[in-house]
Protein backbone atom coordinates (compact mmCIF):
# COMPACT_ATOMS: atom_id res chain seq x y z
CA UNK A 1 97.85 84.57 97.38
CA UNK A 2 97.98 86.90 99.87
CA UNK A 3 101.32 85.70 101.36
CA UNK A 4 102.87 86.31 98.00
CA UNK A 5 101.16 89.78 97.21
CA UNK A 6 102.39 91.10 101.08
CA UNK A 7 106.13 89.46 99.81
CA UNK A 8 106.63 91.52 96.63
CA UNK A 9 105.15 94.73 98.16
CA UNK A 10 107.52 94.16 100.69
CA UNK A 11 110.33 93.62 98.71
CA UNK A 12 109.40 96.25 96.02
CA UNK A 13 109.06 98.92 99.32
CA UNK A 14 112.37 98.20 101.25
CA UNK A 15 114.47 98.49 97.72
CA UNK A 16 117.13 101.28 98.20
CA UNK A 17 118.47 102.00 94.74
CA UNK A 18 121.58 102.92 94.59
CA UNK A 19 122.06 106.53 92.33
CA UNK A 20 125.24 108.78 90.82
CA UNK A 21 124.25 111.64 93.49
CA UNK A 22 125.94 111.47 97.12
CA UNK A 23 122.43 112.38 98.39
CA UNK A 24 119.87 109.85 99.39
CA UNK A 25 115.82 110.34 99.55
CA UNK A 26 113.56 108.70 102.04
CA UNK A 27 109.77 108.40 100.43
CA UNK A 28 107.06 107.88 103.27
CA UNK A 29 103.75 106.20 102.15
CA UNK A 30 100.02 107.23 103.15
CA UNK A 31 98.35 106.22 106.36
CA UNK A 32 96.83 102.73 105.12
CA UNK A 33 98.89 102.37 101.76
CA UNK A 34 101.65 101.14 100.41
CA UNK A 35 105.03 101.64 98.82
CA UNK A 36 103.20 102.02 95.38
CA UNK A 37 102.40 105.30 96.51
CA UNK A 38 105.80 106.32 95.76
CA UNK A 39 106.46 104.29 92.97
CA UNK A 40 106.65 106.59 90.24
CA UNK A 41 108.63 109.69 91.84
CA UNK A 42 111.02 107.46 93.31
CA UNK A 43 111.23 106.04 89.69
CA UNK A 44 111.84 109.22 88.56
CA UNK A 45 114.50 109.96 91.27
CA UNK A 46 116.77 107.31 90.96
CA UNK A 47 116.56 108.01 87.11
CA UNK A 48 118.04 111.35 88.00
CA UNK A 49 120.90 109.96 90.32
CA UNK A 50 119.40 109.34 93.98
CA UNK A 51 119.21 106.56 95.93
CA UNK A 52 116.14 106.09 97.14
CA UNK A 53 114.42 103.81 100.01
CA UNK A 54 110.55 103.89 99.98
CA UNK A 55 109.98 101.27 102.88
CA UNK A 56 106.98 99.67 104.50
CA UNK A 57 105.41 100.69 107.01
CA UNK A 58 104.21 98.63 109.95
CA UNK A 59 101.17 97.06 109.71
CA UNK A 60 100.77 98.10 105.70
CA UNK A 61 100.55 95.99 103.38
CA UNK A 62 98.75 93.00 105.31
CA UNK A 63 95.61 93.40 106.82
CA UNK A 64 93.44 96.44 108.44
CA UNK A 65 93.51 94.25 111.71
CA UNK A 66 97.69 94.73 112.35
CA UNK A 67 97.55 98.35 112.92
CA UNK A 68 95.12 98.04 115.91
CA UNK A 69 98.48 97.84 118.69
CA UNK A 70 100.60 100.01 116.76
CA UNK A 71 100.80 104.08 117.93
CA UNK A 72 102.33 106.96 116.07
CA UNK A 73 105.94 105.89 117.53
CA UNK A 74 106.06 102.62 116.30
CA UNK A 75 105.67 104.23 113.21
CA UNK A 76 108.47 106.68 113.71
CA UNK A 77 110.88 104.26 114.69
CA UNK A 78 110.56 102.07 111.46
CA UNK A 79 110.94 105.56 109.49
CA UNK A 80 113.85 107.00 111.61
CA UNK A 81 116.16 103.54 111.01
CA UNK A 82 115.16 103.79 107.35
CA UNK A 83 116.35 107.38 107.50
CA UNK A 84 119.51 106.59 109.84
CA UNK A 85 120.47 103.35 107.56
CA UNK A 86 120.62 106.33 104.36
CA UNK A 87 122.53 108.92 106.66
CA UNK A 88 125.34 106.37 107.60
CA UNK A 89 126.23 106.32 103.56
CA UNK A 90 124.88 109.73 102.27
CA UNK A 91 125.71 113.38 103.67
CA UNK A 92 122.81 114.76 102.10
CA UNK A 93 118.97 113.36 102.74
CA UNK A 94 116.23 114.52 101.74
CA UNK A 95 112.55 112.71 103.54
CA UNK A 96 109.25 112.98 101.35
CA UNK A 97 105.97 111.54 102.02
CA UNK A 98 102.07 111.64 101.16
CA UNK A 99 99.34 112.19 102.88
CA UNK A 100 100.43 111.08 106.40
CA UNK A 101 104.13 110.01 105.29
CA UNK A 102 104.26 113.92 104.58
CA UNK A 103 103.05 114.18 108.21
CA UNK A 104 105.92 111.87 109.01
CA UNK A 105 108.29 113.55 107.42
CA UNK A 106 107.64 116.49 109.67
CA UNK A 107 108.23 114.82 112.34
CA UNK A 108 111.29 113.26 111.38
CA UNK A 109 112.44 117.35 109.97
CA UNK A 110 111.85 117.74 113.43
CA UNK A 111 114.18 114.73 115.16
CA UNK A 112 117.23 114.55 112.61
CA UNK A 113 118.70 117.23 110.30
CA UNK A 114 117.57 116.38 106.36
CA UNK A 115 118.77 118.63 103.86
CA UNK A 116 115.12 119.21 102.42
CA UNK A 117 111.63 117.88 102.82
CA UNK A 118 109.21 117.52 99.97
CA UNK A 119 105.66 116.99 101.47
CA UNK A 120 102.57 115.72 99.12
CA UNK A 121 99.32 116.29 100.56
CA UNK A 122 100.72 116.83 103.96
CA UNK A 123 97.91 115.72 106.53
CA UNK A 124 97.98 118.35 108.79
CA UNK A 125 94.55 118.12 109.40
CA UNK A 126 91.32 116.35 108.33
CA UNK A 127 88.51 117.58 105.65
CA UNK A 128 85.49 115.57 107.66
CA UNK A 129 84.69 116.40 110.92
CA UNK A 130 83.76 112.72 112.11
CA UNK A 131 87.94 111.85 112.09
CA UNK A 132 88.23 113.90 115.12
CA UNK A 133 85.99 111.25 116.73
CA UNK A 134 88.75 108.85 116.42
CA UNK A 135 90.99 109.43 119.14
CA UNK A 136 87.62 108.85 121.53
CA UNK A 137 85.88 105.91 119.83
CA UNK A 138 88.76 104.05 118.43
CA UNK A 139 88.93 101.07 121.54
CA UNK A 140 85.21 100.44 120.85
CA UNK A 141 84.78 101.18 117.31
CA UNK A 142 87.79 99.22 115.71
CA UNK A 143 87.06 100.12 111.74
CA UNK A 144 85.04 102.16 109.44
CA UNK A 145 84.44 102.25 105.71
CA UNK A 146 87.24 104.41 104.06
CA UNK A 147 86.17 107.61 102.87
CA UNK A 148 85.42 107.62 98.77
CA UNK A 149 88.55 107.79 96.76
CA UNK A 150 88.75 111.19 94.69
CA UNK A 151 91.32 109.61 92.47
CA UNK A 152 90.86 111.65 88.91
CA UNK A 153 92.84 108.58 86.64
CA UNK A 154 90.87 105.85 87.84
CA UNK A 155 93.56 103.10 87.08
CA UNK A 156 96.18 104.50 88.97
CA UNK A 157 96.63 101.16 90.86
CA UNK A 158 97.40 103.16 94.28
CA UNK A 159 95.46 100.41 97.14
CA UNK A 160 94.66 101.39 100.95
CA UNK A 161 92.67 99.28 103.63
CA UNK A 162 89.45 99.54 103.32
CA UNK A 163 87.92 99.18 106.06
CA UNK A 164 90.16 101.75 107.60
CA UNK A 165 91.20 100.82 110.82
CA UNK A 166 89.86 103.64 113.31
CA UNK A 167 93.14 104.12 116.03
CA UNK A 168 95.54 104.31 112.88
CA UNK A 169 93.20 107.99 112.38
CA UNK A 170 93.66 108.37 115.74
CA UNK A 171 97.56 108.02 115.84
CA UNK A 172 97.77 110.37 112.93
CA UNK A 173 96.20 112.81 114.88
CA UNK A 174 98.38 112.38 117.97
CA UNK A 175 101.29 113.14 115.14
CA UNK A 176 99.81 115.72 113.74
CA UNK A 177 99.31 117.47 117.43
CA UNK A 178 103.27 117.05 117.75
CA UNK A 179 103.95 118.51 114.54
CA UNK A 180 101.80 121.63 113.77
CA UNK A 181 102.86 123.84 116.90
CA UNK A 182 106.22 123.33 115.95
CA UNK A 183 106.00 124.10 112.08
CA UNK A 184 108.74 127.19 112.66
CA UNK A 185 111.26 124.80 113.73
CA UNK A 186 111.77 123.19 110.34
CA UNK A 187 114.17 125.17 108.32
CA UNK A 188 115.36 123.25 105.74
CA UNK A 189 114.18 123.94 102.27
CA UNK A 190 110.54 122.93 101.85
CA UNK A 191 108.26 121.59 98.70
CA UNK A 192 104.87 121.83 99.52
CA UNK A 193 102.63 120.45 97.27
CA UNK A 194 99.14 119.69 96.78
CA UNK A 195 95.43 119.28 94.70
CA UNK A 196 93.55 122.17 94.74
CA UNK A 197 90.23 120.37 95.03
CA UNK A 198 91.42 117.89 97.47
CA UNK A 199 88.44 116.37 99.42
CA UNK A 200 90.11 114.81 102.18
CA UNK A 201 92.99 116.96 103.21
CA UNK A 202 91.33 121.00 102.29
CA UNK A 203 94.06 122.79 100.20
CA UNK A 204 93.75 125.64 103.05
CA UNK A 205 96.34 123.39 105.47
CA UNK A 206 98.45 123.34 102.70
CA UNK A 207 98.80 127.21 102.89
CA UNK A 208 98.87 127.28 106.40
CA UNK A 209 101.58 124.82 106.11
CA UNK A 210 103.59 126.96 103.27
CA UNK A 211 103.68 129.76 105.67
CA UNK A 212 104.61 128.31 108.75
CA UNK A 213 107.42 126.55 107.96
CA UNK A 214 110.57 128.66 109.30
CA UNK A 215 113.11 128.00 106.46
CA UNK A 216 112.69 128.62 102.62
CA UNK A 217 109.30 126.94 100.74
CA UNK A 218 108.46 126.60 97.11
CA UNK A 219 104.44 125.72 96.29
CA UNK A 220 102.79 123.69 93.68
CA UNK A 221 98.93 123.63 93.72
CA UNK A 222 97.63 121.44 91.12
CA UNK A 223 94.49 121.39 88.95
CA UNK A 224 93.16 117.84 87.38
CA UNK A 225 93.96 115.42 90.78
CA UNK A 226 92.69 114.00 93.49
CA UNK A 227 94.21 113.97 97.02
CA UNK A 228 96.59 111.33 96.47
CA UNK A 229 99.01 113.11 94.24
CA UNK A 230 101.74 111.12 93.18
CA UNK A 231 99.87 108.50 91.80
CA UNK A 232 96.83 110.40 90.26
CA UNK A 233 96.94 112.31 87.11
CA UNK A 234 99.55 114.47 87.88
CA UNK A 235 101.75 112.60 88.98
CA UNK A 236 104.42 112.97 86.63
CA UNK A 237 103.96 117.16 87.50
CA UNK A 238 104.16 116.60 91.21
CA UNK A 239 107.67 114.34 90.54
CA UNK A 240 109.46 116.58 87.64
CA UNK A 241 108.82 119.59 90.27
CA UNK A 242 110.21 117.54 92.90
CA UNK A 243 113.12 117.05 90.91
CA UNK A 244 113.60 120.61 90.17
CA UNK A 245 113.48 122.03 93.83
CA UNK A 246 115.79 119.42 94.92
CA UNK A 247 118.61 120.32 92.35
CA UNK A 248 117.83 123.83 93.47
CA UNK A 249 117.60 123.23 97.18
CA UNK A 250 120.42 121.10 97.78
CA UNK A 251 122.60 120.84 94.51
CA UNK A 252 124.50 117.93 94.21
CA UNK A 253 126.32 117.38 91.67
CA UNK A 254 126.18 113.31 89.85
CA UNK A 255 129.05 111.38 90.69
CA UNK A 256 131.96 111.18 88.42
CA UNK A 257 131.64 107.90 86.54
């Protein structure tokens, strides 16, 4: 059961749809989810001509235990091919993520040259104190309950690891170190969106993150959702917005047919 549930995840996650747009978009799940955490906007991107690849990630998808010898680089490098497979075909690419794929996507702003980011619930830092622990504990202390879910639409399906596995908080704070002092050095055009009440990333890092970024950043702070944005209620918000910056931002015209 398992074996077939980690199969069509798989599968679902390392689709790349093929669109009417010469652009391409990379979507970046959260730290301990899945590809279903993208589902919808990439849904709603191909439908509007992209080709999209939502991979992934190592040690997703299984079990808490397989992220236990895997650091913010292995990470990276499963992201970055992903990203370099859509960059061989498309001259335009665009990386989004949640949560920590948002985090990722910084860091990959940072490495390559993408023609926009759009960043959901970016972590660039943590709403409990305790998650600072982890880089200190995490070879003793292997797992700990997840924190409670502040998912507004209860059936939105989305499903992370719980127990969360303790050096996977710690690696996403080694990223987020790399990323945050170099916030200027992203200049591409920016989407920056996130919950106003969000419990477990504060709303203030999404502000500090709006204006630090060096190039040009639209906002959208929602009402009515939890942290995990596009899958909660307003989801179909955070994905019609993304649409809209990224006809702005990098204007591509569809493909003739």
């Amino acid at each position: 059961m398992l074996r077939a549930w980690i199969t069509a995840v798989r599968r679902h996650g390392h689709s790349v749809a093929s669109g009417h747009r010469d652009a391409a978009v990379l979507l970046l799940h959260g730290l301990t989810g899945t590809p279903v955490d993208m589902h919808y906007m990439k849904n709603a991107l191909v439908a509007d001509g992209y080709t999209v690849s939502a991979p992934l990630l190592p040690g997703r998808g299984t079990r808490p235990s397989d992220m236990f010898n895997l650091c913010w680089e292995d990470w990276m490098s499963s992201a970055l091919s992903s990203y370099d497979e859509l960059a061989r075909d498309h001259e335009n690419v665009v990386v989004g993520g949640l949560s920590a794929g948002a985090t990722m996507a910084l860091d990959i702003a940072l490495r390559r040259k993408p023609s926009a980011v759009v960043l959901c619930a970016t972590a660039l830092g943590m709403g409990s104190p305790i998650a600072y622990l982890a880089p200190y504990v995490w070879r003793v202390i292997k797992q700990v309950p997840s924190p409670a879910s502040d998912l507004v639409d209860l059936n939105a399906g989305a499903k992370c690891y719980d127990p969360a596995p303790v050096r996977a908080v710690a690696e996403l704070l080694h990223g987020i170190g790399l990323v945050r002092p170099r916030l200027g050095e992203i200049r591409c055009p920016a989407l920056v969106a996130h919950a106003v009440s969000d419990r477990l990333v504060p709303v203030r890092y999404a502000h500090e993150l709006a204006g630090r970024l060096g190039g040009p950043v639209k906002t959208l702070f929602l009402e009515g959702t939890g942290h995990a944005i596009t899958v909660d209620a307003r989801r179909r918000d955070v994905a019609e917005a993304s649409i809209a910056f990224l006809r702005e931002a990098i204007a591509v015209p569809q493909r003739a047919a």
